[in-house]
Protein backbone atom coordinates (compact mmCIF):
# COMPACT_ATOMS: atom_id res chain seq x y z
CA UNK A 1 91.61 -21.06 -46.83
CA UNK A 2 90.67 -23.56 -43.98
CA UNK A 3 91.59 -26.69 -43.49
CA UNK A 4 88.91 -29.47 -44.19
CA UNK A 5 88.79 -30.47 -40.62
CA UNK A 6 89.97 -29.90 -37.51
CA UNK A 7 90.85 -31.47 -33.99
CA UNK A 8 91.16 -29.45 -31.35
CA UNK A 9 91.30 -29.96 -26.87
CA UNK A 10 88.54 -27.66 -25.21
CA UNK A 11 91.61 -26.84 -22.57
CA UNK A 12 93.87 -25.49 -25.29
CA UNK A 13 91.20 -23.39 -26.60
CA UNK A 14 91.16 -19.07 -25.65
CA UNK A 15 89.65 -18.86 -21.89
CA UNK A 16 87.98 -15.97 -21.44
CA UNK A 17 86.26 -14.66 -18.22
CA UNK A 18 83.09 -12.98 -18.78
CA UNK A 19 79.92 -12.68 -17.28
CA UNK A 20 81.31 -14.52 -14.32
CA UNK A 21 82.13 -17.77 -16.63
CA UNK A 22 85.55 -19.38 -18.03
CA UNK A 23 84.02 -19.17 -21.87
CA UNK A 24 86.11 -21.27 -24.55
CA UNK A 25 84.69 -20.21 -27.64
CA UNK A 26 84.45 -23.25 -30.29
CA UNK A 27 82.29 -21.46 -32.52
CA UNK A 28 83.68 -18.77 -33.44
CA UNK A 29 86.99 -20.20 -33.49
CA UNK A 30 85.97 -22.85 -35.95
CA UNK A 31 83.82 -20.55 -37.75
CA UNK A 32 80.58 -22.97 -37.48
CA UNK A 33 77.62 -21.68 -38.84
CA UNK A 34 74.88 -24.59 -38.70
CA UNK A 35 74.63 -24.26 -34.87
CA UNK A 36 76.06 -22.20 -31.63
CA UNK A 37 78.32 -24.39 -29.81
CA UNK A 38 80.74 -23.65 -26.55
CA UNK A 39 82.76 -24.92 -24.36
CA UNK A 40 82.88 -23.51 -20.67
CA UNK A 41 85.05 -24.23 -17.79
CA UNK A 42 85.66 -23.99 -14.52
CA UNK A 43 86.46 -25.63 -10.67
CA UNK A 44 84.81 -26.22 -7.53
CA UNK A 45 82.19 -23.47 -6.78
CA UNK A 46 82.68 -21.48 -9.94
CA UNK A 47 79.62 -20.80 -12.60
CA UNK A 48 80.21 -23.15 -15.96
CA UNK A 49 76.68 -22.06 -17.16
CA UNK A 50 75.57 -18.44 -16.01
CA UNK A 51 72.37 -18.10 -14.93
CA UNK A 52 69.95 -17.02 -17.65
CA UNK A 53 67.30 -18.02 -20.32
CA UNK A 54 67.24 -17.88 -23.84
CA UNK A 55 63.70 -15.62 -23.57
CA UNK A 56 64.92 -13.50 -26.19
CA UNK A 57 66.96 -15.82 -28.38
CA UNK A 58 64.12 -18.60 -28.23
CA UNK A 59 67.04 -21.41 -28.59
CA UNK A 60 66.55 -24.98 -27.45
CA UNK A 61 70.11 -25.70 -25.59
CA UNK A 62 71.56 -29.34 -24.76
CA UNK A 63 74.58 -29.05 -21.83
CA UNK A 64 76.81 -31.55 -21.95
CA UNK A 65 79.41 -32.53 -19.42
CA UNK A 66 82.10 -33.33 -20.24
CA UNK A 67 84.74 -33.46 -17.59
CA UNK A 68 84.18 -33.27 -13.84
CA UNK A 69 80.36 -33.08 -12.38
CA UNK A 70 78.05 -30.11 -12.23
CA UNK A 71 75.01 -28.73 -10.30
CA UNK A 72 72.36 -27.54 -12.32
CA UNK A 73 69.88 -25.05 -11.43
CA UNK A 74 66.75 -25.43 -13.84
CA UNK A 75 64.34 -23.34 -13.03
CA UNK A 76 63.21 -24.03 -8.86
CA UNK A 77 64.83 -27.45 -8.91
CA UNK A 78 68.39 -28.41 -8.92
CA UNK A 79 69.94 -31.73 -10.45
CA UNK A 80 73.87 -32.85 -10.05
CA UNK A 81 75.29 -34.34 -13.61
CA UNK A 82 78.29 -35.68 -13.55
CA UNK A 83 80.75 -36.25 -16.54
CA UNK A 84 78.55 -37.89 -19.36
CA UNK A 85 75.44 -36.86 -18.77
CA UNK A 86 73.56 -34.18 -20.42
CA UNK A 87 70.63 -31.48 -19.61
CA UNK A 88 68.36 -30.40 -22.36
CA UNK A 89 66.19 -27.20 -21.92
CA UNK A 90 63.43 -27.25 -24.26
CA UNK A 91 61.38 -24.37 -23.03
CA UNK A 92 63.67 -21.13 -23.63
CA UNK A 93 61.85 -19.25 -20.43
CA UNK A 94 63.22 -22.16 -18.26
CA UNK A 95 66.11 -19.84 -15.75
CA UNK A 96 69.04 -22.31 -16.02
CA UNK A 97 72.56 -22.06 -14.39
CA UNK A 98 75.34 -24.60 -13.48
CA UNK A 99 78.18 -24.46 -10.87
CA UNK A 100 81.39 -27.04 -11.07
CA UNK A 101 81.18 -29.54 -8.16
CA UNK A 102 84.90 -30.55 -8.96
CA UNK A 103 87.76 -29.16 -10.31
CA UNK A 104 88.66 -29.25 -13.58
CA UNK A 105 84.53 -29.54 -14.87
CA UNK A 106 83.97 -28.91 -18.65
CA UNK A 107 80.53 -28.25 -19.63
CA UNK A 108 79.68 -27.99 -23.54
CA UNK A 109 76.94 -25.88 -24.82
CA UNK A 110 75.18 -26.53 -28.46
CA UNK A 111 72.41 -24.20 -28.86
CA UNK A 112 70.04 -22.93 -31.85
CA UNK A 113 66.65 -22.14 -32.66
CA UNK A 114 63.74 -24.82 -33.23
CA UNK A 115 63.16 -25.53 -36.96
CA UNK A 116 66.47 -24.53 -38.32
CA UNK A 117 68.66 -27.78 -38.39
CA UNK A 118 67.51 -29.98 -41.44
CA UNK A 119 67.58 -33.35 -39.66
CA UNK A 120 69.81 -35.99 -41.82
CA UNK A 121 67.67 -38.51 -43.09
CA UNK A 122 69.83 -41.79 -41.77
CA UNK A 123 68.87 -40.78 -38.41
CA UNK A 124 65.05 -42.54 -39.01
CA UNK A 125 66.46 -45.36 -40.67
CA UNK A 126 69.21 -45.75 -38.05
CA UNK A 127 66.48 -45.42 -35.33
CA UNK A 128 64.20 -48.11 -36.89
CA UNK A 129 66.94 -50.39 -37.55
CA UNK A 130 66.60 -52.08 -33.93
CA UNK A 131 62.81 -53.33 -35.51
CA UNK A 132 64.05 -54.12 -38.73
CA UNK A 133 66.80 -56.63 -36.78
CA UNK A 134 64.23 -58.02 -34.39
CA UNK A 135 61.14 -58.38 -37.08
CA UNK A 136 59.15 -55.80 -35.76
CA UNK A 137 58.75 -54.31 -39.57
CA UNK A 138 55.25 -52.45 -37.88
CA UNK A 139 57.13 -50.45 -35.36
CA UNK A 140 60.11 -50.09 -38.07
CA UNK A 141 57.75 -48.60 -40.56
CA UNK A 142 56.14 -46.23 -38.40
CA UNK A 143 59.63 -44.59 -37.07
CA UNK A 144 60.69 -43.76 -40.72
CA UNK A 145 57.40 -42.35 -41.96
CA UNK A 146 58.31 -40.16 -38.87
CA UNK A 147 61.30 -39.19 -41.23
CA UNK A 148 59.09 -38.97 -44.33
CA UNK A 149 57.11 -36.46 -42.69
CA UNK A 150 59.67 -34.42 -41.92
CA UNK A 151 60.78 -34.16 -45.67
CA UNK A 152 57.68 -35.85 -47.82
CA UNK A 153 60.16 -35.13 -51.32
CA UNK A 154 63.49 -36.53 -50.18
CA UNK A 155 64.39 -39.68 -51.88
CA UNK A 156 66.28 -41.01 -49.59
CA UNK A 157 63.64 -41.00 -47.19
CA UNK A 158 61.05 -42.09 -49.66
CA UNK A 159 63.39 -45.36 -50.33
CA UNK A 160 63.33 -46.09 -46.51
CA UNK A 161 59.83 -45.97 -46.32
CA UNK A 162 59.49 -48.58 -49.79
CA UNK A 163 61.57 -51.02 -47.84
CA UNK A 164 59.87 -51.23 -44.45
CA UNK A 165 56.32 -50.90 -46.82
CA UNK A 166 58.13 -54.09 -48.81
CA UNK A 167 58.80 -55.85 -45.38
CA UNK A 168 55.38 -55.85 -43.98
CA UNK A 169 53.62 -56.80 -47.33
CA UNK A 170 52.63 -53.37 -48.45
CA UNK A 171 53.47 -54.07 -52.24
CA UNK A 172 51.58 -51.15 -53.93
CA UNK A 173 52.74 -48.49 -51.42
CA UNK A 174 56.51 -49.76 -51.45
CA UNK A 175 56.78 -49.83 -54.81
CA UNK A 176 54.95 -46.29 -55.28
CA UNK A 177 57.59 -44.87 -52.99
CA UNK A 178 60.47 -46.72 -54.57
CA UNK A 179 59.27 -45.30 -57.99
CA UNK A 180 59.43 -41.75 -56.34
CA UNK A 181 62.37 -42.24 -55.13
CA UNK A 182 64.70 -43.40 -57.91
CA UNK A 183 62.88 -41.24 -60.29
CA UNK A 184 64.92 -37.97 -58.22
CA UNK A 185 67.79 -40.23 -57.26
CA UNK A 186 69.03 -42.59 -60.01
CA UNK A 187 72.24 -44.44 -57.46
CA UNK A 188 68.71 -45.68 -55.04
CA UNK A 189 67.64 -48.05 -58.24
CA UNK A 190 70.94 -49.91 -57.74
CA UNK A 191 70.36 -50.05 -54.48
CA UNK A 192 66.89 -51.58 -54.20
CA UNK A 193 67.84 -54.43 -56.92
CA UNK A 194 70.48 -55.78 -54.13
CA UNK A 195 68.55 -54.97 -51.09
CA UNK A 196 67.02 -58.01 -48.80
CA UNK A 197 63.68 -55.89 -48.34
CA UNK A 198 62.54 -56.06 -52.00
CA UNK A 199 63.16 -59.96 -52.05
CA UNK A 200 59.38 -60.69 -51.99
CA UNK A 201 59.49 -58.36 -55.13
CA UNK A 202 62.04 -59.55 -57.28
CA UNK A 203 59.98 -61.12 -60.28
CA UNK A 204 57.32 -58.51 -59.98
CA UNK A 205 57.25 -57.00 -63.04
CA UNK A 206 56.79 -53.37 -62.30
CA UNK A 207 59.74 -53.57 -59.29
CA UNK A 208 61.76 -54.48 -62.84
CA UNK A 209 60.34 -51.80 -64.46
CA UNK A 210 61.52 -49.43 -61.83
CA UNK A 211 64.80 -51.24 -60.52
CA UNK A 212 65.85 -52.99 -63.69
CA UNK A 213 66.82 -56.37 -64.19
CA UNK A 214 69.62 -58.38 -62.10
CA UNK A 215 73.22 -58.75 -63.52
CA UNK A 216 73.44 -61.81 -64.98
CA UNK A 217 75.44 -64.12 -62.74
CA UNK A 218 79.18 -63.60 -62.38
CA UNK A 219 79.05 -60.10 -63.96
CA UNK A 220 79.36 -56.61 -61.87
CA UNK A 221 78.74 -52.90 -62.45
């Protein structure tokens, strides 16, 4: 049985030579099955990304490095990234390579194919939470119906949508997507009755009907 997590170094990991690369395999060491992801390694001069495409695979692939600094070859052009910067290759015909500029360079690979990953649904309210601090509600509504879209039945994301609808006035539509929402997820009705964005809403009736009434004052749940 495996452990519920691990923590492991990318240099203490099996280093493997093949098709002219230092490959540490993360993947399939960790047995991850939600995405590809590898770590490859290598010093000055030597290949940390071979040159290919992912024609035949069709995977969108993000390159991070990690240690050191690397040249990239993408398709005619070529681009240095040093330690903390990234390369994303959207189009899977795009040739792409990298060789280490320094010793000791680290580049890690995460890789799958387009429409797969289920994104999680804080990432639109995390996103729009720069609005929702500065009182752009508008711009903060539009990035999580982004989210909605994505998944029009979550609940979670339907209850994101009801506040930033609450925030800029929208009562009818907030409360229609609050009612959605806490009709599939009962916990989200305890939520709205203590969060900020439903304040305009408080004594309206059918928010009551939907959140139920406060705790009286001084008791808890």
């Amino acid at each position: 049985m495996r452990a519920p997590y691990e923590i492991r170094r990318i240099d203490n990991l099996d280093e493997i030579a093949i098709a002219g690369v230092n490959w540490r395999p993360i993947r399939r060491a960790l047995g991850i099955s939600a995405y590809g992801i590898n770590a490859y390694t290598g010093n000055t001069g030597e290949h940390v990304v071979e040159e290919h495409s992912e024609g035949t695979l069709r995977h969108e692939e993000v390159y991070v490095v990690v240690t050191g600094s690397a040249r990239f070859t993408l398709g005619d052009e070529e681009h240095d990234v040093s330690a903390g910067g990234f390369v994303f290759v959207r189009d899977p015909e795009t040739k792409r390579a990298a060789v280490a500029l320094e010793d000791g360079t680290a580049v890690l690979a995460v890789g799958g194919k387009p429409g797969v990953h289920e994104p999680s649904a804080w990432e639109s309210w995390f996103a729009a939470s720069p609005h929702r601090a500065s009182g752009d509600y508008a711009s903060g509504l539009a990035i999580v119906r982004e989210g909605l879209a994505e998944r029009p039945d979550d609940p979670e994301r339907n209850f994101q949508v009801a506040c930033y609808e609450a925030f800029v006035g929208n009562r009818d539509e907030a409360l229609a997507r609050l009612r959605f929402a806490v009709e599939r997820n009962g916990e989200l009705r305890d939520w709205a009755r203590g969060h900020p964005a439903f304040e305009s809403l408080r004594g309206d009736p059918e928010f009551l009907a939907i959140a139920g009434e406060p705790e009286p004052a001084g008791e808890s749940a």
